[in-house]
Protein backbone atom coordinates (compact mmCIF):
# COMPACT_ATOMS: atom_id res chain seq x y z
CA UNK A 1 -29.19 17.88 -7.51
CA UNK A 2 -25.49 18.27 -6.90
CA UNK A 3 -24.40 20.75 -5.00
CA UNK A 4 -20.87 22.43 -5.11
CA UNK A 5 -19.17 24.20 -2.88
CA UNK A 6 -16.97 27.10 -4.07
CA UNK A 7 -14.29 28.69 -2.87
CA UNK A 8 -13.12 32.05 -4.45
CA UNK A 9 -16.97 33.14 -5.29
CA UNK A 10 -16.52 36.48 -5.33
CA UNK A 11 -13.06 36.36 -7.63
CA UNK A 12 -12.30 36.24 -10.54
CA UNK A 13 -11.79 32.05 -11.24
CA UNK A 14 -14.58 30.98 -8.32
CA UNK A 15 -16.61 33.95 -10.01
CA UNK A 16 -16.68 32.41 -13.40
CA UNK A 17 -17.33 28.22 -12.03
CA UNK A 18 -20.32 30.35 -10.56
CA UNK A 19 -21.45 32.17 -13.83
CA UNK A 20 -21.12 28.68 -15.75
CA UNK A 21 -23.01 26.23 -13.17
CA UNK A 22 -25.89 28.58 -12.66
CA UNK A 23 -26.17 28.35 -16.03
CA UNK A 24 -25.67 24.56 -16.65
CA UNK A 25 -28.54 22.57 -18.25
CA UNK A 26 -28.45 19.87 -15.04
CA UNK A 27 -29.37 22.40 -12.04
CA UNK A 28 -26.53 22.99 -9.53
CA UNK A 29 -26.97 23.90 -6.00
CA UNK A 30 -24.14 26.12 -5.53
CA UNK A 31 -22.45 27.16 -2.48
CA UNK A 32 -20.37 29.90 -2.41
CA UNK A 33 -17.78 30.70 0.05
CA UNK A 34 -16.31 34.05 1.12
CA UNK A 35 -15.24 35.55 4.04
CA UNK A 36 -17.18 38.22 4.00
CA UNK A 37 -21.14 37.66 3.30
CA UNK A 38 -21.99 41.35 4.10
CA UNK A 39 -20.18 42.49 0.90
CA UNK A 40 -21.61 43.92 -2.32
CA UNK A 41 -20.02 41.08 -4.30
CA UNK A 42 -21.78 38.20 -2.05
CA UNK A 43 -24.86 39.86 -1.95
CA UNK A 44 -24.80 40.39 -5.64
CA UNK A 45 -24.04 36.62 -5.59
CA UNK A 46 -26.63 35.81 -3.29
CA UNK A 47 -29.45 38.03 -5.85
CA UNK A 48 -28.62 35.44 -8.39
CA UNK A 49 -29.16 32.38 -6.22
CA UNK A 50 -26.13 31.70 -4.86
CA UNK A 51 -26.36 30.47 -1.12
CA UNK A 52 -23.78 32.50 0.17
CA UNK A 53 -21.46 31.11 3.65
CA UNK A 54 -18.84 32.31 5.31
CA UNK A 55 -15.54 30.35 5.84
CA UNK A 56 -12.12 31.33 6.15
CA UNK A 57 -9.41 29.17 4.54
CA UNK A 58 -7.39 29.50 7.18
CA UNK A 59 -9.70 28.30 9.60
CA UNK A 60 -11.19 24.34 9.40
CA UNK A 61 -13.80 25.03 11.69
CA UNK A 62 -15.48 27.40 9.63
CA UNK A 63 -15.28 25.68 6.61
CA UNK A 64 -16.32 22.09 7.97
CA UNK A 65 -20.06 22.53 7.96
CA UNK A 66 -19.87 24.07 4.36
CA UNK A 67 -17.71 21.11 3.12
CA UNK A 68 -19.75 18.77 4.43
CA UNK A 69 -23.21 20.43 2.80
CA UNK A 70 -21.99 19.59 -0.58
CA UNK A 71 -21.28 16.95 -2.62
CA UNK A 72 -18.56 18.84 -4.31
CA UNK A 73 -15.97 21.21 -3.80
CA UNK A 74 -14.22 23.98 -6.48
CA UNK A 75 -10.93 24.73 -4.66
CA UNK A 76 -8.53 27.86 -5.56
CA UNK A 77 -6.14 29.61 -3.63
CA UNK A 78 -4.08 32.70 -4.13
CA UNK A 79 -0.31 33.03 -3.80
CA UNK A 80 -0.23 36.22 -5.17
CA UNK A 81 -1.94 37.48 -1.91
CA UNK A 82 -1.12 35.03 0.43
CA UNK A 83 2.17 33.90 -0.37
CA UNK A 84 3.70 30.24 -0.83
CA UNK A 85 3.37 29.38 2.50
CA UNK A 86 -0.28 30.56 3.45
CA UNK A 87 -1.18 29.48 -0.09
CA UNK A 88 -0.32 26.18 0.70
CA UNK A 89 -1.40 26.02 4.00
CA UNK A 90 -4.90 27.04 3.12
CA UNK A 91 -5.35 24.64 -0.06
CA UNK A 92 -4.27 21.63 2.01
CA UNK A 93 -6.59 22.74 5.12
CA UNK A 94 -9.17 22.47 2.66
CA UNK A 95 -7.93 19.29 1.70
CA UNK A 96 -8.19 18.01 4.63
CA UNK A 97 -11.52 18.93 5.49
CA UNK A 98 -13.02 17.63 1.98
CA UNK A 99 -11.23 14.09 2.97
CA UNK A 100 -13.24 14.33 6.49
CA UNK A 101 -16.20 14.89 5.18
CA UNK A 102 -16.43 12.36 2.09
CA UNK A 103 -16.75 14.70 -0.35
CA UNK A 104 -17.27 13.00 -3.65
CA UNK A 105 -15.62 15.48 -5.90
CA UNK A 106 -12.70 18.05 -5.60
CA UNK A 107 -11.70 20.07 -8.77
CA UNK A 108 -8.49 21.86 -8.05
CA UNK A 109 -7.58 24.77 -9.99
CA UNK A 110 -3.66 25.60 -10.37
CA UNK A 111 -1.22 26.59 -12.66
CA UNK A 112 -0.49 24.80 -16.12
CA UNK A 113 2.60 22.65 -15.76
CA UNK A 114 3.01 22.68 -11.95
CA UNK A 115 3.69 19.09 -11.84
CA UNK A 116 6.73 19.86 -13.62
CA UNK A 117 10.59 21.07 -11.99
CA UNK A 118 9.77 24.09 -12.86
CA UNK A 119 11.38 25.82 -10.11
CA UNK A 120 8.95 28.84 -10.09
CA UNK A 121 7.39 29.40 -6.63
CA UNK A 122 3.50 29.64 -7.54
CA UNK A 123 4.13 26.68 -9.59
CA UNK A 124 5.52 24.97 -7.05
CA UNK A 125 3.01 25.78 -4.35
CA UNK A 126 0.11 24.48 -6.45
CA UNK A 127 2.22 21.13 -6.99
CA UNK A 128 2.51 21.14 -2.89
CA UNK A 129 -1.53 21.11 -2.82
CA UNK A 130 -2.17 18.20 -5.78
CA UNK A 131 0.68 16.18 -3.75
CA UNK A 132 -1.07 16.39 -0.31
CA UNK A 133 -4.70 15.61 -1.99
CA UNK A 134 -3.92 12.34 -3.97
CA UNK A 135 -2.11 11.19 -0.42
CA UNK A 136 -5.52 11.70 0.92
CA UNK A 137 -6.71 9.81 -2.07
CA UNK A 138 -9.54 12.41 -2.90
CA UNK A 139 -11.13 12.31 -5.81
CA UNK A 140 -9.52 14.72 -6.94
CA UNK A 141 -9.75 16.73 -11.10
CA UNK A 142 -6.95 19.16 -11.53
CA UNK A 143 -7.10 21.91 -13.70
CA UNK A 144 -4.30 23.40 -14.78
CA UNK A 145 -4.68 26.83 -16.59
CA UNK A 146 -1.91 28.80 -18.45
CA UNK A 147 -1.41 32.16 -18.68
CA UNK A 148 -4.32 34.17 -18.22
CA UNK A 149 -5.73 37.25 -21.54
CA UNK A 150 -6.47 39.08 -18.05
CA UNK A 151 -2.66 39.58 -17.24
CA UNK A 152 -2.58 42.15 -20.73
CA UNK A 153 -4.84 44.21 -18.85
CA UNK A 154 -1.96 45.30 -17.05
CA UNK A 155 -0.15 46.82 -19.75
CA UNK A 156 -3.48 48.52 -21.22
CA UNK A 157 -1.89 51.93 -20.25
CA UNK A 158 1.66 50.97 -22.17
CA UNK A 159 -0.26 49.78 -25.40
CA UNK A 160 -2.62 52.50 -25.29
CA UNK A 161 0.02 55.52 -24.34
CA UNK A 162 2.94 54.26 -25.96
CA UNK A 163 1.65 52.02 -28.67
CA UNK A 164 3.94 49.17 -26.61
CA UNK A 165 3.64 45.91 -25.59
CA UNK A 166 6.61 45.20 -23.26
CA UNK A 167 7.40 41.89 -21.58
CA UNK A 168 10.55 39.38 -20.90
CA UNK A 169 9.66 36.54 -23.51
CA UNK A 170 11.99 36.32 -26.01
CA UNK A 171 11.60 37.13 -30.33
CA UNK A 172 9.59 33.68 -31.31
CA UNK A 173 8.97 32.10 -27.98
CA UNK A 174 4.74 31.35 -28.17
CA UNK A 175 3.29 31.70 -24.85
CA UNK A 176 -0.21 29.96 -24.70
CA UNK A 177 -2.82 31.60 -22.96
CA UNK A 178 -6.27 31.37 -21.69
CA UNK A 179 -9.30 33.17 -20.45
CA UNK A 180 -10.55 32.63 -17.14
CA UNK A 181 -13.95 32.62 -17.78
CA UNK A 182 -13.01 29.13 -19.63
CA UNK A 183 -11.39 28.10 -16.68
CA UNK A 184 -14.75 28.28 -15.15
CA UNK A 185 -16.61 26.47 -18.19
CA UNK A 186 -14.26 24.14 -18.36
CA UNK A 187 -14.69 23.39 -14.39
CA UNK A 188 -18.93 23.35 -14.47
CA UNK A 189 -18.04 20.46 -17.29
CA UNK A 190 -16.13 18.58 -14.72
CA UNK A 191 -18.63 18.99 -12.07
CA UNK A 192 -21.28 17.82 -14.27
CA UNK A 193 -19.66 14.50 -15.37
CA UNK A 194 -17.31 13.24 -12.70
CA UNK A 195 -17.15 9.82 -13.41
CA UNK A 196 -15.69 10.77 -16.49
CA UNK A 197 -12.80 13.85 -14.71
CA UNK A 198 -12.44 12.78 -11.08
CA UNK A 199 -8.54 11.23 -11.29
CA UNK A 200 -7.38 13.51 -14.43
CA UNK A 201 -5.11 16.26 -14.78
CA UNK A 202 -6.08 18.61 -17.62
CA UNK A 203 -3.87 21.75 -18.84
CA UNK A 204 -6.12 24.32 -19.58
CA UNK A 205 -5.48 27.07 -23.22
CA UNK A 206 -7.18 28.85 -25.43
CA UNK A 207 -4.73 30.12 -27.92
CA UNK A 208 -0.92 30.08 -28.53
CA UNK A 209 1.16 33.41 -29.83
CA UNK A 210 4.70 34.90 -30.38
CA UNK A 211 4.97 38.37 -28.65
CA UNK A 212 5.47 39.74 -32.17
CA UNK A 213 1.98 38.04 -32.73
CA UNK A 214 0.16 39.13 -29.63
CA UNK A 215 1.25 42.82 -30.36
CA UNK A 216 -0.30 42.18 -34.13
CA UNK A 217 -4.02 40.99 -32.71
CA UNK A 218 -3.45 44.06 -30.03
CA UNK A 219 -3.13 46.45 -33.33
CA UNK A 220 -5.97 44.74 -35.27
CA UNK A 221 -8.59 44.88 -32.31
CA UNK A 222 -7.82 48.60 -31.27
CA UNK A 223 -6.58 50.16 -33.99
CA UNK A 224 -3.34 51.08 -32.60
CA UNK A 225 -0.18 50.67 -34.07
CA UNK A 226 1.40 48.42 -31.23
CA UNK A 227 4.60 47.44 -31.15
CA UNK A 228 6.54 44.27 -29.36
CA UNK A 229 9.41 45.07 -27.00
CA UNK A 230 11.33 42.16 -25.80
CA UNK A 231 12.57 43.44 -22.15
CA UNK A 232 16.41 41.83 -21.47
CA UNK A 233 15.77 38.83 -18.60
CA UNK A 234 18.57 41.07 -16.07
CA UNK A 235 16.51 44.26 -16.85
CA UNK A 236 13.10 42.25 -16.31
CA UNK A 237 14.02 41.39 -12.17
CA UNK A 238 13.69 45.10 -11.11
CA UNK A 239 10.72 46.26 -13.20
CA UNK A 240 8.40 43.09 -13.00
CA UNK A 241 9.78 41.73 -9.70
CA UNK A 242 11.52 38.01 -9.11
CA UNK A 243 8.35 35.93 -9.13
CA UNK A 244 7.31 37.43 -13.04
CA UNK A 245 10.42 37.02 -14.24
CA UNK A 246 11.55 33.55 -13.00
CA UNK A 247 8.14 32.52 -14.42
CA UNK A 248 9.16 33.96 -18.32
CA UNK A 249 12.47 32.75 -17.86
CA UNK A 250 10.34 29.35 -18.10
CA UNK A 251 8.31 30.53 -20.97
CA UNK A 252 11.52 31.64 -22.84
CA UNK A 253 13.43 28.08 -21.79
CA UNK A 254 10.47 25.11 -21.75
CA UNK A 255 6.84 27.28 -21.88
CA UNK A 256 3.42 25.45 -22.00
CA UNK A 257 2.33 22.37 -24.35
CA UNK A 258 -1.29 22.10 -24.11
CA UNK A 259 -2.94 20.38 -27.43
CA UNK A 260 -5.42 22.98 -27.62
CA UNK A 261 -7.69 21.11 -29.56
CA UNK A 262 -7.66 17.62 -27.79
CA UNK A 263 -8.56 19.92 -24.91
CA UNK A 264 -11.75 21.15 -26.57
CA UNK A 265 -12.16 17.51 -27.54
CA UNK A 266 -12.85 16.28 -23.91
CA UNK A 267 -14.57 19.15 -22.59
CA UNK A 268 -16.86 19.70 -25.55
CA UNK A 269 -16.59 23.36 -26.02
CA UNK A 270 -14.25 25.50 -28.27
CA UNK A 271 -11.86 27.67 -26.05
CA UNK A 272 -12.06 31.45 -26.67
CA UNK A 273 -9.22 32.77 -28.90
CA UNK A 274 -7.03 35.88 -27.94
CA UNK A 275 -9.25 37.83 -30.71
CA UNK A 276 -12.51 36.72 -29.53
CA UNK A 277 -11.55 37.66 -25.60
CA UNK A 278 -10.20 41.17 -26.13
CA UNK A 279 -13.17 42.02 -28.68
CA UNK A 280 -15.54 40.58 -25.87
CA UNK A 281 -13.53 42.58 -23.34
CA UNK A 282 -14.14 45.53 -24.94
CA UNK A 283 -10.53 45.78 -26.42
CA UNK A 284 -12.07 47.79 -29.93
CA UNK A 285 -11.09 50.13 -32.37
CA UNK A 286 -10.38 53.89 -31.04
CA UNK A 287 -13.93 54.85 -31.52
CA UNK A 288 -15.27 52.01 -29.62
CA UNK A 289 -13.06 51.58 -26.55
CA UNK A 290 -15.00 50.17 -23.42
CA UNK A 291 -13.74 50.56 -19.79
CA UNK A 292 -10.94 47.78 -20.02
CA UNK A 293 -8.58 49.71 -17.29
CA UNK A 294 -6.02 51.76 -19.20
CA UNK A 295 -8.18 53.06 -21.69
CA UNK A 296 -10.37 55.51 -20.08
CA UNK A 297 -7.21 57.77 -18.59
CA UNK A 298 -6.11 57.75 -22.23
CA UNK A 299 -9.37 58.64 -23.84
């Protein structure tokens, strides 16, 4: 039996690699790592048979004896609350370790395109990682997700209130996105055939639309009339911040090119569509609205 190691159980990306190799047909041993194992989401993990252990990223100590448990390793980091320098810090440390310890698998999760000049920070950090494994010469997959259906959750409150769907992409730029609990499928896949995706990069997307487009499924699914406002790139720096907007300046310029079907192709599953995640999400008609955040404050 393999056993993985997991980093990020109790998120949202290490949360779904959990869902998907508990539920594999092959039986995983799954490890998964947090830094705090006296929390309602580890013990929840733990309830489902998850062996839950406590490491720090920022720490190699605590990690070592984890690392070296398991066969494989599911690696994720966060600049959003680390920052690029602690982000990159803690993905290398782990790195590192996984190197030390002979690990026979590690599947890196970072951003679609970040082996590209992109110029965009998170991008960039994620591109620091990948370098510093394949100079350790792990054996390293690396999957590369776009932009997540979970980032519209953040503008519930604008499409629900306002009947708006405001961001700084420009009138017929497609933005390809993806749902993270594919990210996780797509990962258990790996983990379950590594001598076919140990030394490949893979972009990861489920679906490809306009703004105009987005704010169409958005109107079909809830029964709003939602409309698509295309917020000026100068305007965009003070009300999304530099890091958002740098990061749709790229959409609106280059964007994501993942062949969406070659990538269901090698992983053997279709990739949920921006329909099918915000009907599964609870994204309904008026009458049917679940507890997607937004909606309940205007219920």
């Amino acid at each position: 039996m393999t056993t993985v190691l997991v980093t990020g159980a109790t998120g949202n990306q290490g949360g779904a690699v959990v869902d998907h190799l508990l539920a594999a047909d092959e039986p995983f041993e799954v490890l998964g790592l947090t830094r705090d194992p006296d929390g309602d989401a580890a013990h929840a993990l733990a309830d489902r048979g998850v062996d839950v252990v406590e490491g720090d990223l920022n720490d190699a100590a605590s990690l070592r004896p984890h690392v070296a448990a398991a066969d494989a390793v599911f690696a994720v980091t966060n600049f959003w609350t680390q920052g690029y320098d602690a982000q990159v810090r803690q993905g290398q440390t782990l790195a590192d370790v996984a190197v030390e310890e002979g690990i026979e698998q590690f599947v890196f999760s970072g951003v679609g395109s970040h082996h590209e000049d992109t110029g965009i920070p998170h991008f960039d950090s994620a591109w620091e990682i990948e370098r510093h494994a394949r100079e350790l010469e792990l054996p390293l997959t690396v999957l590369q997700p776009v932009f997540f259906y979970q980032n519209l959750e953040a503008f519930a409150e604008d499409v629900v209130e306002d009947g708006v769907l405001a961001l700084p992409l420009e009138a017929g730029v497609s933005l390809q996105m993806v749902d993270v609990d594919d990210i996780g499928r797509a990962a258990a896949v790996a983990l379950a055939e590594p001598e076919s995706f140990v030394g490949e990069r893979l972009d990861l997307a489920g679906d490809e639309r306009t703004l105009e487009e987005t704010a169409a499924v958005l109107s079909e699914v809830t029964g709003l009339d939602v409309d698509a406002v295309h917020v000026p790139i100068d305007d965009a720096y003070e009300s999304f911040g530099e890091e958002f907007t740098v990061m749709c300046e790229w959409f609106n310029e280059v964007g994501y090119s993942v062949d969406i079907e070659a990538r269901e192709e090698t992983f053997g599953f279709e990739f949920a569509t921006l329909p099918e995640y915000l009907r599964d999400r609870g994204w309904t008609d008026k009458d049917g609205m679940a507890a997607v955040p937004g909606w309940v404050k205007a219920m």
